[in-house]
PDB file of N, CA and C in Angstrom:
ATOM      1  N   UNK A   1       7.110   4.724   6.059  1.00  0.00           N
ATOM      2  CA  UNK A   1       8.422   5.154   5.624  1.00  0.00           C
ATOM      3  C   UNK A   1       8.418   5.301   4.107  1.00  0.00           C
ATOM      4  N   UNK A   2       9.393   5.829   3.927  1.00  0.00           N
ATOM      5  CA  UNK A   2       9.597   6.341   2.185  1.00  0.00           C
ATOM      6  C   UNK A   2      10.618   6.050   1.424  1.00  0.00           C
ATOM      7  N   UNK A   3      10.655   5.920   0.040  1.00  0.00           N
ATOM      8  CA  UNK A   3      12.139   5.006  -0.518  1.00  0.00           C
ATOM      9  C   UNK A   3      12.597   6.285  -0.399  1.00  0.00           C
ATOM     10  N   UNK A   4      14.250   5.784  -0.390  1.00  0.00           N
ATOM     11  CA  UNK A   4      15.514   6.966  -0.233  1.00  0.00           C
ATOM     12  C   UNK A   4      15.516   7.446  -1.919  1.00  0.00           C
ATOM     13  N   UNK A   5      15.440   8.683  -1.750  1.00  0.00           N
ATOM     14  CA  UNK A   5      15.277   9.553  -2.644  1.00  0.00           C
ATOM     15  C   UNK A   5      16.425   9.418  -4.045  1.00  0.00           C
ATOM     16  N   UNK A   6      17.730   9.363  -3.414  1.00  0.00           N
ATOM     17  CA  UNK A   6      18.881   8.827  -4.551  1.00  0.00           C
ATOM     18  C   UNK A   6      19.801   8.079  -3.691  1.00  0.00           C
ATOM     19  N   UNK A   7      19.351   6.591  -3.489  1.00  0.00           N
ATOM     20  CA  UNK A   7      20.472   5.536  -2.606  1.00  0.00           C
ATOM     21  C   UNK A   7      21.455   5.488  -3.343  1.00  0.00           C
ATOM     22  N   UNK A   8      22.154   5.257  -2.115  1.00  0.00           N
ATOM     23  CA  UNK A   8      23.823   5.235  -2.912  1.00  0.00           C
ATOM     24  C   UNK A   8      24.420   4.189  -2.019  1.00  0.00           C
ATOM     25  N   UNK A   9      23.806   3.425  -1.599  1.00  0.00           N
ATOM     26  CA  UNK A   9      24.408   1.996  -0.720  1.00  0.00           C
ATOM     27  C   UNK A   9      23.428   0.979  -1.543  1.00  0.00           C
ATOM     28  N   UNK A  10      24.525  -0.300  -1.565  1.00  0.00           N
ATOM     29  CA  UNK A  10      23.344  -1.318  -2.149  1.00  0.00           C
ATOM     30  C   UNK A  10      22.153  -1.729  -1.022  1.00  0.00           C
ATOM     31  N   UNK A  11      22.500  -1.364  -0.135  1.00  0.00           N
ATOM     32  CA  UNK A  11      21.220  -1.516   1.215  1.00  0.00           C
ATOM     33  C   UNK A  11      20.041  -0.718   1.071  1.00  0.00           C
ATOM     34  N   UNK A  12      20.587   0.546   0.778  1.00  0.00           N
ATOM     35  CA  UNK A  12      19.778   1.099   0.841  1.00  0.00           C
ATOM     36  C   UNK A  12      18.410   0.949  -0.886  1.00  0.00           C
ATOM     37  N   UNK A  13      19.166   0.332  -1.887  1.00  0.00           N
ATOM     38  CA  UNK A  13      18.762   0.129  -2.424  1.00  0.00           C
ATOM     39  C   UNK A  13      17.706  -1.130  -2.642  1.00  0.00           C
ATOM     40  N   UNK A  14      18.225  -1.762  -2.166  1.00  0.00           N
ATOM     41  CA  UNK A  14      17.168  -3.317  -1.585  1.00  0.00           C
ATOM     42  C   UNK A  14      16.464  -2.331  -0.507  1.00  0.00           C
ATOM     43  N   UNK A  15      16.418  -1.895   0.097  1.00  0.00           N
ATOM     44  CA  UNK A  15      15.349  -0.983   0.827  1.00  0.00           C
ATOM     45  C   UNK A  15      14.357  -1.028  -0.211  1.00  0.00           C
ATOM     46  N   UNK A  16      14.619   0.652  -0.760  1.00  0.00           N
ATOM     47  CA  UNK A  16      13.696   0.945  -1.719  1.00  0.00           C
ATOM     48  C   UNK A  16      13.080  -0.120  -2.665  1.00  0.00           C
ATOM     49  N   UNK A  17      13.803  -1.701  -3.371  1.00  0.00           N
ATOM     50  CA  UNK A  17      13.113  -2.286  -4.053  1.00  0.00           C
ATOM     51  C   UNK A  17      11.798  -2.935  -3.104  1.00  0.00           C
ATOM     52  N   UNK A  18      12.568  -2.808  -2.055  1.00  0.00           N
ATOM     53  CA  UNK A  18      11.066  -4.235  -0.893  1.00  0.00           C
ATOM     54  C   UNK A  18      10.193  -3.073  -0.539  1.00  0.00           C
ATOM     55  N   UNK A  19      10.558  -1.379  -0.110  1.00  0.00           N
ATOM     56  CA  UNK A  19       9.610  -0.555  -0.116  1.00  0.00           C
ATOM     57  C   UNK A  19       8.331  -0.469  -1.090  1.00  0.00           C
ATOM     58  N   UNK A  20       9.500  -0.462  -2.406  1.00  0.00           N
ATOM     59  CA  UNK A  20       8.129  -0.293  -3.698  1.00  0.00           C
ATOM     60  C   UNK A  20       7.620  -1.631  -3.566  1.00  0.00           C
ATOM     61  N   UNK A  21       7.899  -2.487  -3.129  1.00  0.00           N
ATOM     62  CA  UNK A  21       6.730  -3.766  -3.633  1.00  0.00           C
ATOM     63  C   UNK A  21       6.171  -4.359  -2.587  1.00  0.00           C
ATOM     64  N   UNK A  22       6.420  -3.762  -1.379  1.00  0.00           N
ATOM     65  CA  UNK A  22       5.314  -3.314  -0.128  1.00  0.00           C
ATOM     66  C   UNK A  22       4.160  -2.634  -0.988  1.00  0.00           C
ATOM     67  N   UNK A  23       4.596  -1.567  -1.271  1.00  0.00           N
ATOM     68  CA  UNK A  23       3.137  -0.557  -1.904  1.00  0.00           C
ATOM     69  C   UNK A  23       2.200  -1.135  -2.685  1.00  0.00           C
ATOM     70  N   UNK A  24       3.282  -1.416  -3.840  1.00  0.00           N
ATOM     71  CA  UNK A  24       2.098  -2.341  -4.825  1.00  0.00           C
ATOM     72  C   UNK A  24       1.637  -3.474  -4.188  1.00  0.00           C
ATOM     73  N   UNK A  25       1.884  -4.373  -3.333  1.00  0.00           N
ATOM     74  CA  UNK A  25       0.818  -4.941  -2.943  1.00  0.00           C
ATOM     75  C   UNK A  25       0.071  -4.781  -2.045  1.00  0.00           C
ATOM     76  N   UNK A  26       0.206  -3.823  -1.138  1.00  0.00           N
ATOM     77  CA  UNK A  26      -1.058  -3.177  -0.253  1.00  0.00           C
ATOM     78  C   UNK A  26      -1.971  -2.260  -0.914  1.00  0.00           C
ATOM     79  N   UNK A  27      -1.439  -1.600  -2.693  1.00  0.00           N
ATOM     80  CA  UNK A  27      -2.276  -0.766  -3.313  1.00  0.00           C
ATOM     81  C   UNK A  27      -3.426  -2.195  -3.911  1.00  0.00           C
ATOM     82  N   UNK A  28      -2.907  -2.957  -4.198  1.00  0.00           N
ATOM     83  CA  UNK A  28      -3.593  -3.987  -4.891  1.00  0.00           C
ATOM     84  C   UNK A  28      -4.259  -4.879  -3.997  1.00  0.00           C
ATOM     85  N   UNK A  29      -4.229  -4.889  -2.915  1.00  0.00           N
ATOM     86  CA  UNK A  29      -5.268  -5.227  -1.461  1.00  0.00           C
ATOM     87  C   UNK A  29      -6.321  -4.229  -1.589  1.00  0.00           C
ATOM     88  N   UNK A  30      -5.655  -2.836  -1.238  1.00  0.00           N
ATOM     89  CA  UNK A  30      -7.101  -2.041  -1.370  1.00  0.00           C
ATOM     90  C   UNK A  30      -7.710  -1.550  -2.476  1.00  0.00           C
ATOM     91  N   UNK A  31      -7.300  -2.205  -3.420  1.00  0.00           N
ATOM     92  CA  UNK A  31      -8.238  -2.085  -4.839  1.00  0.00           C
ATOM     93  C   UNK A  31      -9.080  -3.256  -4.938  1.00  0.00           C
ATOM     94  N   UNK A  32      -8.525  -4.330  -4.327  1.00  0.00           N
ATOM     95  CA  UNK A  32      -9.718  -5.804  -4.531  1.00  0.00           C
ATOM     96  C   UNK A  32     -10.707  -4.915  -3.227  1.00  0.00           C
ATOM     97  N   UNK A  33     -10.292  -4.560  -2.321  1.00  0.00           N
ATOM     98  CA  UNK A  33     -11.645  -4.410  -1.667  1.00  0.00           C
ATOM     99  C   UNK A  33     -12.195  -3.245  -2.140  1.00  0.00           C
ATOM    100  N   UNK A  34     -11.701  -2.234  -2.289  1.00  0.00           N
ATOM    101  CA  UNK A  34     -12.723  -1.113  -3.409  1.00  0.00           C
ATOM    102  C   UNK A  34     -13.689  -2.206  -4.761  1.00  0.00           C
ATOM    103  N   UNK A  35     -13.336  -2.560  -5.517  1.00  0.00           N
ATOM    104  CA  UNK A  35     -13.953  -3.288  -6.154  1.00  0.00           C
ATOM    105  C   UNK A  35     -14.944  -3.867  -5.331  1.00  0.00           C
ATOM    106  N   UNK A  36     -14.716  -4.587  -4.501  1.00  0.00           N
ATOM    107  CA  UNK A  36     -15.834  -5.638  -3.872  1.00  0.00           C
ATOM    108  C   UNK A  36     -16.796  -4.859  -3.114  1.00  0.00           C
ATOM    109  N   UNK A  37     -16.806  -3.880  -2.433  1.00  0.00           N
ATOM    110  CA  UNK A  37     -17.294  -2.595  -1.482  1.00  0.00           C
ATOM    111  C   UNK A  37     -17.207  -1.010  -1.748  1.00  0.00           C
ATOM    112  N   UNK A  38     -17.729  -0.817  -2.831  1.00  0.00           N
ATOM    113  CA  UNK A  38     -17.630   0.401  -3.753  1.00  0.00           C
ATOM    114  C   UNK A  38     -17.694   1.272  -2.328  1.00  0.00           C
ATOM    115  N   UNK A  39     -18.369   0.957  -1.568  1.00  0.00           N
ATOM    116  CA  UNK A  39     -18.354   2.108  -0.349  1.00  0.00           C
ATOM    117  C   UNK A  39     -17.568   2.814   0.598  1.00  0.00           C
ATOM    118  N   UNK A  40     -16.045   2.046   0.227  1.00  0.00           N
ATOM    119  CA  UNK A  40     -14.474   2.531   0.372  1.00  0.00           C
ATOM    120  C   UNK A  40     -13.954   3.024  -0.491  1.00  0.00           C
ATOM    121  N   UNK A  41     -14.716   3.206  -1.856  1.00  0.00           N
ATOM    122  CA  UNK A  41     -14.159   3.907  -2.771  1.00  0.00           C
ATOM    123  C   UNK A  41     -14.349   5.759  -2.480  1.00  0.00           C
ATOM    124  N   UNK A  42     -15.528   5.595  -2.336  1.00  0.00           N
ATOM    125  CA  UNK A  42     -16.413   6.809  -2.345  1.00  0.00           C
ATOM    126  C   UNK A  42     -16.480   8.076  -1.301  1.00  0.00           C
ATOM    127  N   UNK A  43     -15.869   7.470  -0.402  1.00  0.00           N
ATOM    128  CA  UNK A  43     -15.667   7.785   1.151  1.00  0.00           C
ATOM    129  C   UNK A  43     -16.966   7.645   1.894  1.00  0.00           C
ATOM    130  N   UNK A  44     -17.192   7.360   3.096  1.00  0.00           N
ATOM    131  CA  UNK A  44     -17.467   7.327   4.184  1.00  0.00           C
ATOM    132  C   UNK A  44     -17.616   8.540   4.788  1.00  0.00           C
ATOM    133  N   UNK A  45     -19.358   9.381   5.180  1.00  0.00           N
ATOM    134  CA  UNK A  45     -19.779  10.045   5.681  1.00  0.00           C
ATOM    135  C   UNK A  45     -20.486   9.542   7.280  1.00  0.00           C
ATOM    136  N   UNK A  46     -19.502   9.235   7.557  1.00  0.00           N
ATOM    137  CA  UNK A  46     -19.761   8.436   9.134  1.00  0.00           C
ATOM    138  C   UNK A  46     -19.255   8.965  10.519  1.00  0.00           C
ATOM    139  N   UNK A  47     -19.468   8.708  11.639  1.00  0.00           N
ATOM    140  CA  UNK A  47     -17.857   8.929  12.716  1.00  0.00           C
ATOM    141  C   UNK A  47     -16.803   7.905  12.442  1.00  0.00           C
ATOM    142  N   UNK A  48     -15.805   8.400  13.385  1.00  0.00           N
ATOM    143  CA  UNK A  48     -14.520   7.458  12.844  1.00  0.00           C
ATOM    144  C   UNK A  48     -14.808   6.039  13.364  1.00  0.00           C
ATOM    145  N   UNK A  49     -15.096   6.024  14.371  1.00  0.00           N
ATOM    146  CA  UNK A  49     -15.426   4.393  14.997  1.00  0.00           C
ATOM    147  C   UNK A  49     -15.925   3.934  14.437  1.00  0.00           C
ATOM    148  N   UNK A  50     -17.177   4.393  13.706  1.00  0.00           N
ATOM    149  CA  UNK A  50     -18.169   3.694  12.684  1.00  0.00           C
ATOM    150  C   UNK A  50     -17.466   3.310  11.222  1.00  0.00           C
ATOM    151  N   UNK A  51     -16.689   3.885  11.060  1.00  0.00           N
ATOM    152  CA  UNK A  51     -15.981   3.901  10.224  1.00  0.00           C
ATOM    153  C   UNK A  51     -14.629   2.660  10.384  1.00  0.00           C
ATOM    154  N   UNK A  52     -13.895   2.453  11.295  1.00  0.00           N
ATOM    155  CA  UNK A  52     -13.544   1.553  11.910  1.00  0.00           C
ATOM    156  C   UNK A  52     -13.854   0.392  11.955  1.00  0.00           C
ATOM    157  N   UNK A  53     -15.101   0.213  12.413  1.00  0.00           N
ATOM    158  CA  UNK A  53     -15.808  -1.136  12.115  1.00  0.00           C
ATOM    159  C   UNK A  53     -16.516  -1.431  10.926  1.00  0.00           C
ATOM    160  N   UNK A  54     -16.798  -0.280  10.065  1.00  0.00           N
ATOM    161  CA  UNK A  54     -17.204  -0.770   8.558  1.00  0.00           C
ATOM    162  C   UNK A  54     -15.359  -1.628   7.597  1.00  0.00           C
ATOM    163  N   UNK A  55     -14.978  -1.077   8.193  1.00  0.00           N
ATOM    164  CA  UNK A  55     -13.366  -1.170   7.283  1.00  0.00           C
ATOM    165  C   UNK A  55     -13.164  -2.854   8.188  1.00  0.00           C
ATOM    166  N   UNK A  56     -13.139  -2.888   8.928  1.00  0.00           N
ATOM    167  CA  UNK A  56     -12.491  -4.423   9.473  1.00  0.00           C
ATOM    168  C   UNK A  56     -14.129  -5.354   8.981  1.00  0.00           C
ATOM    169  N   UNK A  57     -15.320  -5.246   9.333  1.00  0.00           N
ATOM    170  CA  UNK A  57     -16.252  -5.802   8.411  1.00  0.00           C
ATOM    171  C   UNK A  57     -16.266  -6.082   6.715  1.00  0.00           C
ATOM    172  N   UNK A  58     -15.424  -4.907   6.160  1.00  0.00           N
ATOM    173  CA  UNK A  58     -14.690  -4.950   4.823  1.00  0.00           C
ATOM    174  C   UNK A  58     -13.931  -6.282   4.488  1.00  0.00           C
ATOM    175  N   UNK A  59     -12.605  -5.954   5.566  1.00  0.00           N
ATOM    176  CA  UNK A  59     -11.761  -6.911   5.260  1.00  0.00           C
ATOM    177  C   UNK A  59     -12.129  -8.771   6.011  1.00  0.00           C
ATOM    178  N   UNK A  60     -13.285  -8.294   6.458  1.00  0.00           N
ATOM    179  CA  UNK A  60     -13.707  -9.600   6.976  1.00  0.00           C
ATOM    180  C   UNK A  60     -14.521 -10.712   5.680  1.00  0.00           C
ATOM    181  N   UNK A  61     -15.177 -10.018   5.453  1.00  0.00           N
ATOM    182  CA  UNK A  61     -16.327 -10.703   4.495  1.00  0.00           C
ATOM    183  C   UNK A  61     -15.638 -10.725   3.156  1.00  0.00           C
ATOM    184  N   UNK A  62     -14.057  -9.924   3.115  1.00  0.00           N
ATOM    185  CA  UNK A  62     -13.302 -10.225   2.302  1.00  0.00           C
ATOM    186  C   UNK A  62     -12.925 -11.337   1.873  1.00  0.00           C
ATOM    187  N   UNK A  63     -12.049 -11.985   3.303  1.00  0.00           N
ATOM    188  CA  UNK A  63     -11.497 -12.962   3.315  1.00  0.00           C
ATOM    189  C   UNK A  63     -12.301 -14.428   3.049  1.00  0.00           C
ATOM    190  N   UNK A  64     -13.897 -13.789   3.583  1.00  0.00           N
ATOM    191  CA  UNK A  64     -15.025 -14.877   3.531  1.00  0.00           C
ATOM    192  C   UNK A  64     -15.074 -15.667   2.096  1.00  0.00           C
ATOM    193  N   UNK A  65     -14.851 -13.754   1.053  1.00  0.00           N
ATOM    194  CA  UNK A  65     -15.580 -14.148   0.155  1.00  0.00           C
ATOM    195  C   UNK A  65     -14.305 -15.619  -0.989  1.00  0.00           C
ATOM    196  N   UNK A  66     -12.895 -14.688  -0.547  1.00  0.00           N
ATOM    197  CA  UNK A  66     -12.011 -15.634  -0.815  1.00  0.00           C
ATOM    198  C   UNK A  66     -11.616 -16.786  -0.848  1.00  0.00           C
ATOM    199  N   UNK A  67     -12.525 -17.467   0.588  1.00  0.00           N
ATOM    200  CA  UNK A  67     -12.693 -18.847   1.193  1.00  0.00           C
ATOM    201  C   UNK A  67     -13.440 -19.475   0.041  1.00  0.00           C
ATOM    202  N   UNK A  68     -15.142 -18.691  -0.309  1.00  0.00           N
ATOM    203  CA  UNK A  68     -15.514 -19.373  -0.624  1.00  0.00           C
ATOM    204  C   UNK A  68     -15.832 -19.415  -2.309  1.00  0.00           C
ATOM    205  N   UNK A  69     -14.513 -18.939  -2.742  1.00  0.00           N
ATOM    206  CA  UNK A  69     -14.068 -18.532  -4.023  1.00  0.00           C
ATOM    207  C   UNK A  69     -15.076 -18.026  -4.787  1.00  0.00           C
ATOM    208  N   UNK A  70     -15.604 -16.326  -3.961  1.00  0.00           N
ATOM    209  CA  UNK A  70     -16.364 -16.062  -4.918  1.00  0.00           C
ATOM    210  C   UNK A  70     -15.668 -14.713  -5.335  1.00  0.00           C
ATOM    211  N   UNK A  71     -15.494 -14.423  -7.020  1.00  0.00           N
ATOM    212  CA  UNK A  71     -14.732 -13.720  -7.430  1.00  0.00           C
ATOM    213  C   UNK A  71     -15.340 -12.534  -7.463  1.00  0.00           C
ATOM    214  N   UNK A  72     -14.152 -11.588  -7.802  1.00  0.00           N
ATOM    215  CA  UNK A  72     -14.019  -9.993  -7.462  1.00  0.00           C
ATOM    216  C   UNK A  72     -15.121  -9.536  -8.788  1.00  0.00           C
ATOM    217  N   UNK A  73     -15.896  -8.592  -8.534  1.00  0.00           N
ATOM    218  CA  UNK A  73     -16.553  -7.807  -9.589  1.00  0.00           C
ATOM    219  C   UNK A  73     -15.789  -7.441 -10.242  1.00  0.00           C
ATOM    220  N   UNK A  74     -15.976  -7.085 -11.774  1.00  0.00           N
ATOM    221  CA  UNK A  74     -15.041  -6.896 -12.982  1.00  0.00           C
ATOM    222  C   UNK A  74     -14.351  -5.260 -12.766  1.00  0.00           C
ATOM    223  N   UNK A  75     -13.144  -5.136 -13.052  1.00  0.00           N
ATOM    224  CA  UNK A  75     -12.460  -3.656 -12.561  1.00  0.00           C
ATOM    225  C   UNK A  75     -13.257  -2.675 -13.409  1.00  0.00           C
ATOM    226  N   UNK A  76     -13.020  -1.497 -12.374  1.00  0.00           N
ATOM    227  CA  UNK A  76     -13.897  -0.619 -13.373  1.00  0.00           C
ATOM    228  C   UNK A  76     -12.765   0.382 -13.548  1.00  0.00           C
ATOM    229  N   UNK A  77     -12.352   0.366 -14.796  1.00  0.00           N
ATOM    230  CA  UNK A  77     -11.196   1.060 -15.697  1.00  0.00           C
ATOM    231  C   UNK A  77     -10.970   2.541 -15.104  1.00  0.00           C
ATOM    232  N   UNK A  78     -11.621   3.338 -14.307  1.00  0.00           N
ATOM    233  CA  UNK A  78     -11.492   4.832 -13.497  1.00  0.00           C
ATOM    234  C   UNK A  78     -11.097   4.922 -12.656  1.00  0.00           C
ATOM    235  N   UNK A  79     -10.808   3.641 -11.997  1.00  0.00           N
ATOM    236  CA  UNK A  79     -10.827   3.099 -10.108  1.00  0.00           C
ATOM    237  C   UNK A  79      -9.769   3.034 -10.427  1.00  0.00           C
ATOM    238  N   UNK A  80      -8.624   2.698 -10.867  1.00  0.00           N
ATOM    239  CA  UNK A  80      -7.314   2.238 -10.546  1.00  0.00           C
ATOM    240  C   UNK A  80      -6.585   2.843  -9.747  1.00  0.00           C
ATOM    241  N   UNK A  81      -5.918   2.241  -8.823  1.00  0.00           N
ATOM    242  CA  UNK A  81      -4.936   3.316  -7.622  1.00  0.00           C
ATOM    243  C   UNK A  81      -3.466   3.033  -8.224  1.00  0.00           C
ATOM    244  N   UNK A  82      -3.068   4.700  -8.576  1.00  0.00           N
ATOM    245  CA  UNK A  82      -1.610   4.282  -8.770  1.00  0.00           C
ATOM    246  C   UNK A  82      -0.664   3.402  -7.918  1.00  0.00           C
ATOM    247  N   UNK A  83       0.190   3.114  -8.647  1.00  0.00           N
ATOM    248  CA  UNK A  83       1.199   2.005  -7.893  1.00  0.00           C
ATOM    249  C   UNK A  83       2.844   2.579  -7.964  1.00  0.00           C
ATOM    250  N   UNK A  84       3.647   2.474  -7.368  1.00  0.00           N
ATOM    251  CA  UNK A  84       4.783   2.824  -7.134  1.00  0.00           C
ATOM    252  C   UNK A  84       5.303   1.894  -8.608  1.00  0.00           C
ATOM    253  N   UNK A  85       6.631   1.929  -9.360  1.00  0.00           N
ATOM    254  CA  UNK A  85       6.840   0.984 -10.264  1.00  0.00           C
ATOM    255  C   UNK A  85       7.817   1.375 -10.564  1.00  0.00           C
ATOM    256  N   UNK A  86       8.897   0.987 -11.444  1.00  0.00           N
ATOM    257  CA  UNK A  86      10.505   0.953 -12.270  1.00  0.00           C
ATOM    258  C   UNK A  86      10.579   2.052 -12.802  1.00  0.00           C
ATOM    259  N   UNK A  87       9.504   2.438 -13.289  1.00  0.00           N
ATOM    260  CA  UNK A  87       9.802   3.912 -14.382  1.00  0.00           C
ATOM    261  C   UNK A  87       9.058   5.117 -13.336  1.00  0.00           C
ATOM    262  N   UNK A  88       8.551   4.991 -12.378  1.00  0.00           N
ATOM    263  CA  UNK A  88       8.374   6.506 -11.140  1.00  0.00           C
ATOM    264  C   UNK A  88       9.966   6.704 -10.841  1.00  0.00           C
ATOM    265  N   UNK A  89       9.777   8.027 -10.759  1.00  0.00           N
ATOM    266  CA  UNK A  89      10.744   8.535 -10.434  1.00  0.00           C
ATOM    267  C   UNK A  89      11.075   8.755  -8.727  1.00  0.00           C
ATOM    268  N   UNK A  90      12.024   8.106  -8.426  1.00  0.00           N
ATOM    269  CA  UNK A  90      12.172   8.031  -6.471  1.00  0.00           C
ATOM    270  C   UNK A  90      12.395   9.138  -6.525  1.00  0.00           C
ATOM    271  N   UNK A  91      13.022  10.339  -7.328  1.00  0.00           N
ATOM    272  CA  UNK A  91      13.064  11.892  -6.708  1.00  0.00           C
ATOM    273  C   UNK A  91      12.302  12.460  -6.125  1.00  0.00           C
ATOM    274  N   UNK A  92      11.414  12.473  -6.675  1.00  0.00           N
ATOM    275  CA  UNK A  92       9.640  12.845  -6.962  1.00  0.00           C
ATOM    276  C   UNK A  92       9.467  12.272  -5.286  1.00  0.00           C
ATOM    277  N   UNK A  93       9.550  11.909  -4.896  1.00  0.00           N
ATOM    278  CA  UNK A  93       9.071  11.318  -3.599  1.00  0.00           C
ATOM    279  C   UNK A  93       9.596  11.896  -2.123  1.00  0.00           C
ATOM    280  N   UNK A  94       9.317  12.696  -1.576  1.00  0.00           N
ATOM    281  CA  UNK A  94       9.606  12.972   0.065  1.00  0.00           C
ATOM    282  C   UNK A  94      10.180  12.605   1.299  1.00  0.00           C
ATOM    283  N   UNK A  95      11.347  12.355   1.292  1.00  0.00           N
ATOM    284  CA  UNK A  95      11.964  11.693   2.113  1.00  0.00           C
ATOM    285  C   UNK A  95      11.005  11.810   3.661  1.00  0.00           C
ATOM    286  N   UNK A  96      11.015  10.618   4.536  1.00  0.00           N
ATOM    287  CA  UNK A  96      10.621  11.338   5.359  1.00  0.00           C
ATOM    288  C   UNK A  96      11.426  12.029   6.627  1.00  0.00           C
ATOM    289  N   UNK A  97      10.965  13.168   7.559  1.00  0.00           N
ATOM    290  CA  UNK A  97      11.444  13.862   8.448  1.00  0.00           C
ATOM    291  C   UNK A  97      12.685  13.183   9.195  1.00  0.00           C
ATOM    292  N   UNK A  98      11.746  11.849   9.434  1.00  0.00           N
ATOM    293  CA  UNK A  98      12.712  11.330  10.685  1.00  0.00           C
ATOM    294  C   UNK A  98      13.535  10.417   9.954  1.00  0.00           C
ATOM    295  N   UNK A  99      14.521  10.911   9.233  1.00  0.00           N
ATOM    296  CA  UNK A  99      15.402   9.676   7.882  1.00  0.00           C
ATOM    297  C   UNK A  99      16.541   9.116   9.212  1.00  0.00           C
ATOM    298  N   UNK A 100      16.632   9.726  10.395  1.00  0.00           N
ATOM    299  CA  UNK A 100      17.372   8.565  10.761  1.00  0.00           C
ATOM    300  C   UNK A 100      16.992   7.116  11.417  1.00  0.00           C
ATOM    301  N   UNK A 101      15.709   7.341  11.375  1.00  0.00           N
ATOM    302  CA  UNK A 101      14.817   6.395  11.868  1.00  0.00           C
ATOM    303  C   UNK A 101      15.066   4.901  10.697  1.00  0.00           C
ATOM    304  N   UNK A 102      14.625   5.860   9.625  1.00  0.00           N
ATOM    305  CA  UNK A 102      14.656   4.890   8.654  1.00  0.00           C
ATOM    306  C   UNK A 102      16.186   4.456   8.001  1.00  0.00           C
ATOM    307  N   UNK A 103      17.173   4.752   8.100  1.00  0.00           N
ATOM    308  CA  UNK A 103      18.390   4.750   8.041  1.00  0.00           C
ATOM    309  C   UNK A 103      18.533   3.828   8.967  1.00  0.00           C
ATOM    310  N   UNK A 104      18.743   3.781  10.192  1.00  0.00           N
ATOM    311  CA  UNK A 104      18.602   2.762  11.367  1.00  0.00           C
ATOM    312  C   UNK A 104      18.122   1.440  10.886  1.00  0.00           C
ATOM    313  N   UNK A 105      17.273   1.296  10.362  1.00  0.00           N
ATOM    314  CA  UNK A 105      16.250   0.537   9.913  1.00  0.00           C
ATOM    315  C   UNK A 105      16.902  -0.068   8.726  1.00  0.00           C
ATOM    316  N   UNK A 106      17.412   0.971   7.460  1.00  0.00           N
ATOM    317  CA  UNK A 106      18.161  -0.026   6.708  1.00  0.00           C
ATOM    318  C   UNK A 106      19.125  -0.530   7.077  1.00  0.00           C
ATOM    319  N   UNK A 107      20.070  -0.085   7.709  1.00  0.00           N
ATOM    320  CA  UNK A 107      21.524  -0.846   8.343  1.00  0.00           C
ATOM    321  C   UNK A 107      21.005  -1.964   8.962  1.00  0.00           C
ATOM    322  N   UNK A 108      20.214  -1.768   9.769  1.00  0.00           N
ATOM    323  CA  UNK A 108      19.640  -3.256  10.999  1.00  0.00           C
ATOM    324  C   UNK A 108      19.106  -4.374   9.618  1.00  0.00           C
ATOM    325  N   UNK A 109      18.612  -4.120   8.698  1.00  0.00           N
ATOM    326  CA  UNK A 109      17.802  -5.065   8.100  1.00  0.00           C
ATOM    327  C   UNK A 109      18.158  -5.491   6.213  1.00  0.00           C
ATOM    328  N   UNK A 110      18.616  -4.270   6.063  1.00  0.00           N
ATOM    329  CA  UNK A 110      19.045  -4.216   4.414  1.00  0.00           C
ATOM    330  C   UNK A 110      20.402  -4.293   4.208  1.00  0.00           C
ATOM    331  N   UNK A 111      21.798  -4.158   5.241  1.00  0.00           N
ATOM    332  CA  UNK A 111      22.901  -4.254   5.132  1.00  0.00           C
ATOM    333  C   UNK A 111      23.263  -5.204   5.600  1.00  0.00           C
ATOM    334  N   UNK A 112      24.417  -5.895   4.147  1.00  0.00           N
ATOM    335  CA  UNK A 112      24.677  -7.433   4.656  1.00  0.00           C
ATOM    336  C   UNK A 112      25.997  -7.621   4.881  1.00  0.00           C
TER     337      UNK A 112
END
């Protein structure tokens, strides 16, 4: 789903803040594992299944490496994945098709 383009309910606006900071932290999940497995950076010349099980082997030996506190290789300053943030502009962004889906969704969960 996608933040509402210009909310005009405070619901809908707590939407969009927990939307954007959904993103940034699933962008910042898959940047620790790009870092750790340059081979998700680069793409994958594989089939999809194979591909499938390289990505959950990813996030496996991830979590390993977390256990056994061994730290992330140093960022490499080119890699960065943009992040949604205060100063993007929500215009700029695509509502999606099915907005009553997501409308539904804010009333049930963002309206108090």
């Amino acid at each position: 789903m996608t933040p509402v383009a210009k909310p005009t309910t405070e619901a809908e606006k707590r939407y969009n803040e927990s939307q954007i900071a959904t993103v940034n932290i699933v962008s910042r999940c898959f940047e620790a594992w790009k870092r750790r497995f340059p081979v998700l950076s680069y793409g994958m010349r594989i089939h999809v299944d194979t591909a499938k099980v390289v990505i959950v082997a990813c996030a496996v030996l991830h979590n390993i490496a977390i256990q056994e506190k061994d730290p992330l290789p140093p960022k490499d300053e080119d890699s960065s994945p943009e992040s949604f943030g205060d100063d993007e502009e929500i215009d700029d962004i695509v509502d999606a098709s099915d907005g009553f889906h997501r409308n539904d969704f804010i009333i049930k969960y963002f309206d108090r």
